[in-house]
Protein backbone atom coordinates (compact mmCIF):
# COMPACT_ATOMS: atom_id res chain seq x y z
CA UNK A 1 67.60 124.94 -37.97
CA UNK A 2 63.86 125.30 -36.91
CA UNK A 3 63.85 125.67 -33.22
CA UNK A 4 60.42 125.37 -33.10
CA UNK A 5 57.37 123.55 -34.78
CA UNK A 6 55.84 125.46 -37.41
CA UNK A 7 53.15 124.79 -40.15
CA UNK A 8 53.07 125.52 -43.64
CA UNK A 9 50.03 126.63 -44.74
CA UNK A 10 49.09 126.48 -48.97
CA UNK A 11 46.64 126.94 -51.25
CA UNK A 12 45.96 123.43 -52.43
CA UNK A 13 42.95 124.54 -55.12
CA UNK A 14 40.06 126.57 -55.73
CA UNK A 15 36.76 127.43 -57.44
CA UNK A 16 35.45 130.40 -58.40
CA UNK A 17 37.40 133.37 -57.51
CA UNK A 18 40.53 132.91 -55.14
CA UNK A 19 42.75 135.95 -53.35
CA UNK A 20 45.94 134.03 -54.00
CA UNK A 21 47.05 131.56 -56.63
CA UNK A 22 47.42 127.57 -55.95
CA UNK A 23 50.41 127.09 -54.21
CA UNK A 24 50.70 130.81 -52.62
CA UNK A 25 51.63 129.70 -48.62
CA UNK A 26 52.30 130.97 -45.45
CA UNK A 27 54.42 129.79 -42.77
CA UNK A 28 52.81 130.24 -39.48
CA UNK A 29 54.86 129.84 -36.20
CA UNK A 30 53.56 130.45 -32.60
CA UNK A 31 54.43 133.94 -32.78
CA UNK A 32 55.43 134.63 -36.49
CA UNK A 33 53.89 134.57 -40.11
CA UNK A 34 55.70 134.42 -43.01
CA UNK A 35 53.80 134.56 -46.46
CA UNK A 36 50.60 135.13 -47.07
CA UNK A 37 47.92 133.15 -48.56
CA UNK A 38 45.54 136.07 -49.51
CA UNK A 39 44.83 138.51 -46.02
CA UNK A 40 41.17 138.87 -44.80
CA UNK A 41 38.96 136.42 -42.30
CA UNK A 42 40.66 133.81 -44.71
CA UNK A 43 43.63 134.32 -43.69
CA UNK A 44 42.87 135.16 -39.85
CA UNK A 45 40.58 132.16 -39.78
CA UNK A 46 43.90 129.94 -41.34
CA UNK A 47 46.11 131.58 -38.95
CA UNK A 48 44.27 130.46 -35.73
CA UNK A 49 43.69 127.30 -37.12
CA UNK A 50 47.53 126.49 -37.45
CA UNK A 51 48.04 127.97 -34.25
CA UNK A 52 45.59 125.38 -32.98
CA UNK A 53 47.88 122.48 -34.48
CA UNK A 54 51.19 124.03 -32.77
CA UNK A 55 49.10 124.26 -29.73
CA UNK A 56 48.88 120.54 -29.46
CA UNK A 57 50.57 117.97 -27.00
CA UNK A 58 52.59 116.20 -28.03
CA UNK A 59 52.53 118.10 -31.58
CA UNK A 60 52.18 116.29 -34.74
CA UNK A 61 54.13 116.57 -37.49
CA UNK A 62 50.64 116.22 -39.64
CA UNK A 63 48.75 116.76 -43.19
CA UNK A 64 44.77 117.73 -43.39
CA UNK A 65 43.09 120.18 -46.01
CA UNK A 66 40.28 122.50 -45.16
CA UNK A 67 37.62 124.06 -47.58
CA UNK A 68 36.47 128.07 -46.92
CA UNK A 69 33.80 129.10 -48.72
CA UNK A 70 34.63 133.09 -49.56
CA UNK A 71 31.71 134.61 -48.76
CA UNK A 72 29.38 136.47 -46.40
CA UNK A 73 30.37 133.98 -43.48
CA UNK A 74 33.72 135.20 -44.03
CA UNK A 75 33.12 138.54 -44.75
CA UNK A 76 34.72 138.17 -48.07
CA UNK A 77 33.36 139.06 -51.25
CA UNK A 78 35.55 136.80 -53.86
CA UNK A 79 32.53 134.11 -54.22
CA UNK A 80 34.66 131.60 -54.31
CA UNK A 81 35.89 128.22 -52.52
CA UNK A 82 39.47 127.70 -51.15
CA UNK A 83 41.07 124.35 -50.11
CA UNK A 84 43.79 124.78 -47.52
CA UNK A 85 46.35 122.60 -46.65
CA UNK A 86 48.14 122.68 -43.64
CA UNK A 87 51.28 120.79 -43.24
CA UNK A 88 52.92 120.76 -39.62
CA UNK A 89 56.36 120.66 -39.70
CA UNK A 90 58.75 119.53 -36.14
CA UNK A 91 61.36 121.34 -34.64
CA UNK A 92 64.43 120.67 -36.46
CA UNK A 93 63.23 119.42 -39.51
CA UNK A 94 64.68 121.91 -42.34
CA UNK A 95 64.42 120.08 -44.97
CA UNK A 96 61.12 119.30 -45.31
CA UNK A 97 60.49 122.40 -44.76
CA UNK A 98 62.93 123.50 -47.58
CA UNK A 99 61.56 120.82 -50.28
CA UNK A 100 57.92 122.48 -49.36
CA UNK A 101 59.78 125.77 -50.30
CA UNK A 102 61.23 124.34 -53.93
CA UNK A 103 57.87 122.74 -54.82
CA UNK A 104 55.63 125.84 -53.95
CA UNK A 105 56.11 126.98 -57.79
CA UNK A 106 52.33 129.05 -57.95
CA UNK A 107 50.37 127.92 -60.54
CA UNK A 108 51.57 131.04 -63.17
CA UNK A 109 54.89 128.95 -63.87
CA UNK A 110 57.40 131.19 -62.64
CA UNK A 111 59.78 129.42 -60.63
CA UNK A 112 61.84 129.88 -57.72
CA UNK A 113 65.08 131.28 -58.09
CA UNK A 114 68.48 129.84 -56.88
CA UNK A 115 70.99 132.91 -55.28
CA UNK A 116 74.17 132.54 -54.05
CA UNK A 117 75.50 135.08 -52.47
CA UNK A 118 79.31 136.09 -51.38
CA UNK A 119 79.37 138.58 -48.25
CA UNK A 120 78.13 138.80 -45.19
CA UNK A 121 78.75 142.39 -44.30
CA UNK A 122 76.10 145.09 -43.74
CA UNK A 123 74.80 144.95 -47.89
CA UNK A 124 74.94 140.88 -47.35
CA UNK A 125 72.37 141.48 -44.75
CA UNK A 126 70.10 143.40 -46.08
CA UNK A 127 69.93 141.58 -49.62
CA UNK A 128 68.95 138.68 -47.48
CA UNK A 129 65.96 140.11 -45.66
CA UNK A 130 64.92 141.89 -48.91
CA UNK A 131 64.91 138.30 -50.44
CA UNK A 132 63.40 136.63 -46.80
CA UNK A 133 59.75 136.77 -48.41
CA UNK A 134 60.51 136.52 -52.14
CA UNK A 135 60.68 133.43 -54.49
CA UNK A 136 63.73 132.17 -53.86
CA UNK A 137 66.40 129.88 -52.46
CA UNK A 138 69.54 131.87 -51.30
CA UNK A 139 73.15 130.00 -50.78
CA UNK A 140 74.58 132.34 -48.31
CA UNK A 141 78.58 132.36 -48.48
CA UNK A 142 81.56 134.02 -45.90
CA UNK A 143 85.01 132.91 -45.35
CA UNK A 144 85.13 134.58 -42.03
CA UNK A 145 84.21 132.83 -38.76
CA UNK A 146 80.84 133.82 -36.61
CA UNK A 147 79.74 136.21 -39.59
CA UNK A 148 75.79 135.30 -39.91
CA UNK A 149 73.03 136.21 -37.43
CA UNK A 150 72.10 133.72 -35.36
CA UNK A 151 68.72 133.62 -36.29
CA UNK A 152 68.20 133.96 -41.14
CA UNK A 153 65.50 133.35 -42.93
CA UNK A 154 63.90 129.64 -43.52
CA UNK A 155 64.78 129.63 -47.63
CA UNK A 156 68.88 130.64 -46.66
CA UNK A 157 71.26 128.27 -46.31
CA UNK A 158 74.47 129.71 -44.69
CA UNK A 159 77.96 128.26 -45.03
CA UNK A 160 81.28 128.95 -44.09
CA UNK A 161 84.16 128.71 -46.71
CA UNK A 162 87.99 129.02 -47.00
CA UNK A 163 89.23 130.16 -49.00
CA UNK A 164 85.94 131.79 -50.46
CA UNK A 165 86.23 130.66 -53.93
CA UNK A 166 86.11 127.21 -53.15
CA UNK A 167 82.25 127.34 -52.86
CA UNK A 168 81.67 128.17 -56.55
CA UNK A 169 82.04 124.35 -57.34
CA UNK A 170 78.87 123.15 -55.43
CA UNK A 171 76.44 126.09 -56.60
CA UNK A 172 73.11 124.75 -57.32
CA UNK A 173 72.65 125.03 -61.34
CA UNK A 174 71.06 128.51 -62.60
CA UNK A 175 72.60 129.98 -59.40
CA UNK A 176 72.33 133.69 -59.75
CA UNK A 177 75.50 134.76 -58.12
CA UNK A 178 75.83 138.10 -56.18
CA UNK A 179 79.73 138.98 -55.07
CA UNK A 180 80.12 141.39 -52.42
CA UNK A 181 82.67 139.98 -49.67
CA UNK A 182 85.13 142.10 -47.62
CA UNK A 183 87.49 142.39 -49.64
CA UNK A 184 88.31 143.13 -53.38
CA UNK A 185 91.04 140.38 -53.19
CA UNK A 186 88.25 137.98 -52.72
CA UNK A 187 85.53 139.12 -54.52
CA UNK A 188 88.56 139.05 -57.56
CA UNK A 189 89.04 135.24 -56.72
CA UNK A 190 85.03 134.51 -56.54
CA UNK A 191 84.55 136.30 -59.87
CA UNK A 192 87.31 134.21 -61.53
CA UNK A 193 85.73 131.25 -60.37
CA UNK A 194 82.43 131.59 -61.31
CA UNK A 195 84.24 132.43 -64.88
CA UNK A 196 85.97 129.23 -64.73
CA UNK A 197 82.50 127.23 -63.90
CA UNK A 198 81.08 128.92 -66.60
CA UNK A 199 83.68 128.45 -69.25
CA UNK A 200 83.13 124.60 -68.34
CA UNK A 201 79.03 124.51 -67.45
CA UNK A 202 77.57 127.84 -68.66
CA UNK A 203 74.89 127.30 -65.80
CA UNK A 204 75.11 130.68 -63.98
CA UNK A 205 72.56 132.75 -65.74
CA UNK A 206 73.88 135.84 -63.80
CA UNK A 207 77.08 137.25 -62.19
CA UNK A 208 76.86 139.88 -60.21
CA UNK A 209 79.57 141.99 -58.30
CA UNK A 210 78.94 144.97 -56.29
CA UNK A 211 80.96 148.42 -56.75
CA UNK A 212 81.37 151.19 -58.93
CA UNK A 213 82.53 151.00 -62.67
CA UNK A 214 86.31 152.09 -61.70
CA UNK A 215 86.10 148.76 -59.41
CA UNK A 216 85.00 146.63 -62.53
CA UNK A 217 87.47 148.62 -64.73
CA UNK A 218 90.34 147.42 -62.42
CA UNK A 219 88.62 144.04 -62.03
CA UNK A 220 88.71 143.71 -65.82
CA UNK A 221 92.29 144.41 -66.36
CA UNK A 222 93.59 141.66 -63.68
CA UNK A 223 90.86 139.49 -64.68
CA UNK A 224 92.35 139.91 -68.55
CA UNK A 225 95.60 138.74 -67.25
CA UNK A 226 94.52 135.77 -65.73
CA UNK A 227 93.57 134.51 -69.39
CA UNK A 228 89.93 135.66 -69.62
CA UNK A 229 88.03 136.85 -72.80
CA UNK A 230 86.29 139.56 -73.46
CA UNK A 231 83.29 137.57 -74.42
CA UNK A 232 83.84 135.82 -71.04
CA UNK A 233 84.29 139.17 -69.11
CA UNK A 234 80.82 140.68 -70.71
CA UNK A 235 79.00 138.13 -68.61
CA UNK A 236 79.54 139.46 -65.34
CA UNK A 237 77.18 143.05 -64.18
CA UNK A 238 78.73 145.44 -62.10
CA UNK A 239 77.46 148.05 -60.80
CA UNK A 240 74.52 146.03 -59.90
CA UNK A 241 70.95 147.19 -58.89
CA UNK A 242 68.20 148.72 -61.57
CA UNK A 243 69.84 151.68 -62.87
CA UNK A 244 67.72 154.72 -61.68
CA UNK A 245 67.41 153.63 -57.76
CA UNK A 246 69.84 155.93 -55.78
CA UNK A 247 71.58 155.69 -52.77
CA UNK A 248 73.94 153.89 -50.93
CA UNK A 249 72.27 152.76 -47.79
CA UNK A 250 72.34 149.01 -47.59
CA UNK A 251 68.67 148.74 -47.59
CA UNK A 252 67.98 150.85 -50.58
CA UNK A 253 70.96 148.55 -52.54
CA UNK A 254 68.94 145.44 -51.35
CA UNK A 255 65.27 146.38 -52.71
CA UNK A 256 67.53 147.71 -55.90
CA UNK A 257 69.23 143.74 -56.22
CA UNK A 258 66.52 142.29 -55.30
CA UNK A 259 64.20 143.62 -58.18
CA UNK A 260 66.48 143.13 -60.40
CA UNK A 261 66.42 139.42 -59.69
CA UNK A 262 63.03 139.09 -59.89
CA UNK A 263 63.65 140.09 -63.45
CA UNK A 264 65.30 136.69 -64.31
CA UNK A 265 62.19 134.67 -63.07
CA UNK A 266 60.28 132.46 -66.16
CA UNK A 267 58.96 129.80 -66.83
């Protein structure tokens, strides 16, 4: 929910030289700024003219485009022309907000990625603020009651679920799946169920549970006796993280997960 209005500022095209790419945004907020659309006077100049928009009464839930010229009048030395276009969005309205978010591929291809993610303990947390500013749409998933912040990021979706497992069957397609709930019993049950949905759809491009490789040694054995392949049992990464980034503290875990997702982006 948006409790406020807010306006989505993007780069709508160019000539010349540009500090961001066509569709690089910001979302600016009476107080806030999320994004960036390329820093300097640009930006500043962008900023306070959003802030003008909110400003308004009654506000209006609006579309106009603006042209900067990047140079000495702006203190900027790219020598180029930007076209801004500033969307305002009401209070309440998520989901224009969110289709903004899905349709703000930039103009090198690589798309936004789809996470779902199990867990949302102390890791949970931090994976989603490492992923607040990043390229992505995050699905985030709990069985227990009053578990997420009152206040997560614009591109997360929270959702409660019981049992757990039962939220595997509505995953967006090419949902990259993270597994790190409070228990092992259920992160056992999510596992096995994103198996399942990929034994029928093969649409989860990754699988990834959290622990050490004694955890996914166990996890293999009971997951063997529930009828699974080896083939089937190679798709699923655990420990996850880049290998090389040390230490346990959930922040340091979330920049590791969160680069290693930003692998999977293409085109």
């Amino acid at each position: 929910m948006i409790a406020s209005p807010v306006v989505w500022v993007s780069i709508e095209r160019f000539e010349g030289s540009s500090p961001r790419e066509v569709g690089a945004w910001m979302l600016v907020s009476g107080d806030s700024v999320e994004g960036t659309v390329g820093g300097g006077r640009l930006e500043f100049d962008a900023i306070a003219h959003a802030r003008s928009l909110l400003s308004a009464s009654p506000f209006i839930a609006m579309e106009e485009s603006r042209r900067y010229a990047l140079g000495p009048s702006l203190g900027q030395c790219c020598g180029g022309v930007v076209w801004l276009k500033f969307t305002g969005i009401a209070a309440g309205d998520a989901m224009k907000l969110e289709a903004l978010r899905a349709h703000s591929m930039p103009a090198n291809g690589l798309k936004r990625l789809n996470i779902a993610l199990f867990g949302g303990g102390h890791v949970g947390k931090a994976i989603v603020n490492a992923l607040a500013p990043l390229p992505c749409s995050v699905h985030w998933i709990d069985s227990r009651d009053e578990i997420f912040p009152d206040v997560i990021p614009v591109n997360v979706q929270a959702e409660h679920s019981a049992p757990v497992q039962a939220a595997v069957s509505d995953l967006a397609p090419q949902s990259h799946v993270l597994i790190m709930s409070f228990s092992h019993a259920e992160d056992l049950d999510v596992v096995a169920a994103c198996l399942l949905r990929q034994r029928e759809k093969k649409d989860l491009p990754f699988i990834g549970l959290i622990g050490s490789k004694t955890k996914w040694a166990t996890f293999r054995h009971r997951l063997e006796e529930r009828g699974f392949t080896s083939e089937e049992l190679e798709q699923v990464t655990c420990p996850i993280g880049l290998p090389g980034v040390v230490g346990k503290e959930p922040e340091v875990i979330a920049a590791s997960v969160a680069a290693q997702l930003m692998q999977y982006r293409k085109a």
